[in-house]
Protein backbone atom coordinates (compact mmCIF):
# COMPACT_ATOMS: atom_id res chain seq x y z
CA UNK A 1 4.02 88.52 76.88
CA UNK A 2 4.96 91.62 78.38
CA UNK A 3 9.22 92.46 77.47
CA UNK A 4 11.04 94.43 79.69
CA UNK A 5 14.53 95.64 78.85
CA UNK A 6 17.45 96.63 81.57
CA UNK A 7 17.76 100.65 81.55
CA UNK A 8 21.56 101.24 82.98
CA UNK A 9 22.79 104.47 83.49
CA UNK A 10 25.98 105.05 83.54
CA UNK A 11 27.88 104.75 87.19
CA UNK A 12 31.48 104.80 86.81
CA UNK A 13 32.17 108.05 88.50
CA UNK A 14 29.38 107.10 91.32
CA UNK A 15 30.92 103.09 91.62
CA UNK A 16 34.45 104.75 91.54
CA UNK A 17 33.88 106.98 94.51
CA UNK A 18 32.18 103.81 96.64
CA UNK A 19 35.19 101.38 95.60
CA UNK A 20 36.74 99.75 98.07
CA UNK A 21 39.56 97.25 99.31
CA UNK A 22 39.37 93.52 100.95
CA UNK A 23 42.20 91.38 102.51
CA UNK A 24 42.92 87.91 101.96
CA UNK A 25 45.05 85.47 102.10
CA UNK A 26 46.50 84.13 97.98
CA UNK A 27 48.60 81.69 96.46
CA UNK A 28 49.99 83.16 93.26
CA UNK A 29 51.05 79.59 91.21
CA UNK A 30 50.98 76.41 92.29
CA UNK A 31 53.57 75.48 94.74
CA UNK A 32 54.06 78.93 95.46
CA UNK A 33 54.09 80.47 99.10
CA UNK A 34 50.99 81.68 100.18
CA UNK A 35 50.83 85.82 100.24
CA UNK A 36 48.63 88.76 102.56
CA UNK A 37 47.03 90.67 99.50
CA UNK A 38 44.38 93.24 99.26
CA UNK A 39 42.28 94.25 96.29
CA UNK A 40 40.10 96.37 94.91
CA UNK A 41 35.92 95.48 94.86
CA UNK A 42 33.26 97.58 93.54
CA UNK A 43 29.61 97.43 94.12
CA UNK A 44 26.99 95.07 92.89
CA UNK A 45 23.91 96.83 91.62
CA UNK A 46 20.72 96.11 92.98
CA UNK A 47 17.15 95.84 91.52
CA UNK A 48 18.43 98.26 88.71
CA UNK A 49 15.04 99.78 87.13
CA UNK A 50 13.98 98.65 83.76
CA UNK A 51 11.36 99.75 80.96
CA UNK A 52 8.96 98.28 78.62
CA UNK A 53 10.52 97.12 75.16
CA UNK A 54 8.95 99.58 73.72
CA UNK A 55 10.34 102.49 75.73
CA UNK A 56 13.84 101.41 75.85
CA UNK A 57 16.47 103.28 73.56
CA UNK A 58 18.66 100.08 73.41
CA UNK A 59 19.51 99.79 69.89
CA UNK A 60 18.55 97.04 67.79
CA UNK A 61 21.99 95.41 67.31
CA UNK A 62 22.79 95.42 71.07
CA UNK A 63 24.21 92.58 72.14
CA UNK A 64 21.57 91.10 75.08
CA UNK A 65 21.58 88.82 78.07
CA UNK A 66 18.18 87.73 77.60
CA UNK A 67 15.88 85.68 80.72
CA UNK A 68 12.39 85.04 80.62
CA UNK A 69 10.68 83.82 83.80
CA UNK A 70 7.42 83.06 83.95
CA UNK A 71 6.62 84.85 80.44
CA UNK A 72 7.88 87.62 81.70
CA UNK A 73 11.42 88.51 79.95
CA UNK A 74 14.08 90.66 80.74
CA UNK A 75 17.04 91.76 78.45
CA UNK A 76 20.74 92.69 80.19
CA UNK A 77 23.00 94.40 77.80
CA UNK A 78 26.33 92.84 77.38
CA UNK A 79 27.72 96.04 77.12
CA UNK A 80 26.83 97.52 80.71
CA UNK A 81 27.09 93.63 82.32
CA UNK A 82 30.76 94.00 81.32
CA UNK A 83 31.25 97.07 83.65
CA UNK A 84 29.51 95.34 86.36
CA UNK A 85 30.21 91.71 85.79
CA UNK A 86 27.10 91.04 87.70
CA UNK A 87 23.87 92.06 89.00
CA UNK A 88 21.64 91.73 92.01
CA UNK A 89 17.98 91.63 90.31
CA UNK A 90 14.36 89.69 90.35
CA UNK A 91 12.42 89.17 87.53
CA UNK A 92 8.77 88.93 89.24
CA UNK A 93 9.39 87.54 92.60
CA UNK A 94 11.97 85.24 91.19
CA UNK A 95 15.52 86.89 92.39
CA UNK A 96 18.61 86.04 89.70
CA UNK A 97 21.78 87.20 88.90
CA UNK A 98 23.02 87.67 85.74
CA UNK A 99 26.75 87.94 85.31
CA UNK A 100 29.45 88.49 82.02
């Protein structure tokens, strides 16, 4: 079985600069009025690359989001999901994504 882990790297500057605002329409607590609000949304990445187990510098103890498809396995980092909260991503031809 060939392992592939996620490589991230990090995007905070690059997803801060592409950030960007939506309007809607919220109810704060039950019974409330309903109120115009806008709020911040940052990009979802897509198709992020990965490596081989053996080339990835994740260490050991890293805490993993691990999917296997097909055999073929694929490890998100807890750690990088929690900047993102999800990700656009396949794993063969099979697309997924895995959220924190």
């Amino acid at each position: 079985m060939k392992t592939t882990a996620f490589l991230v790297f990090l995007m905070t500057s690059t997803l801060a600069a592409q950030e960007r605002t939506v309007r809607g329409v919220m109810q704060p607590r039950p019974g409330a009025p309903a109120e115009d609000v806008e709020v911040a949304v940052h990009p979802v990445p897509v198709d992020p690359p990965s490596v081989s187990a053996a080339e990835s510098t994740l260490p050991d103890d890293d805490l993993v989001l691990g999917v296997v498809v097909d055999g073929r396995a694929m490890a998100y980092p807890i750690r990088f999901l929690a900047l993102t909260e999800i990700v656009d991503d396949h794993v063969g031809d099979t697309p997924l994504a895995p959220s924190w």
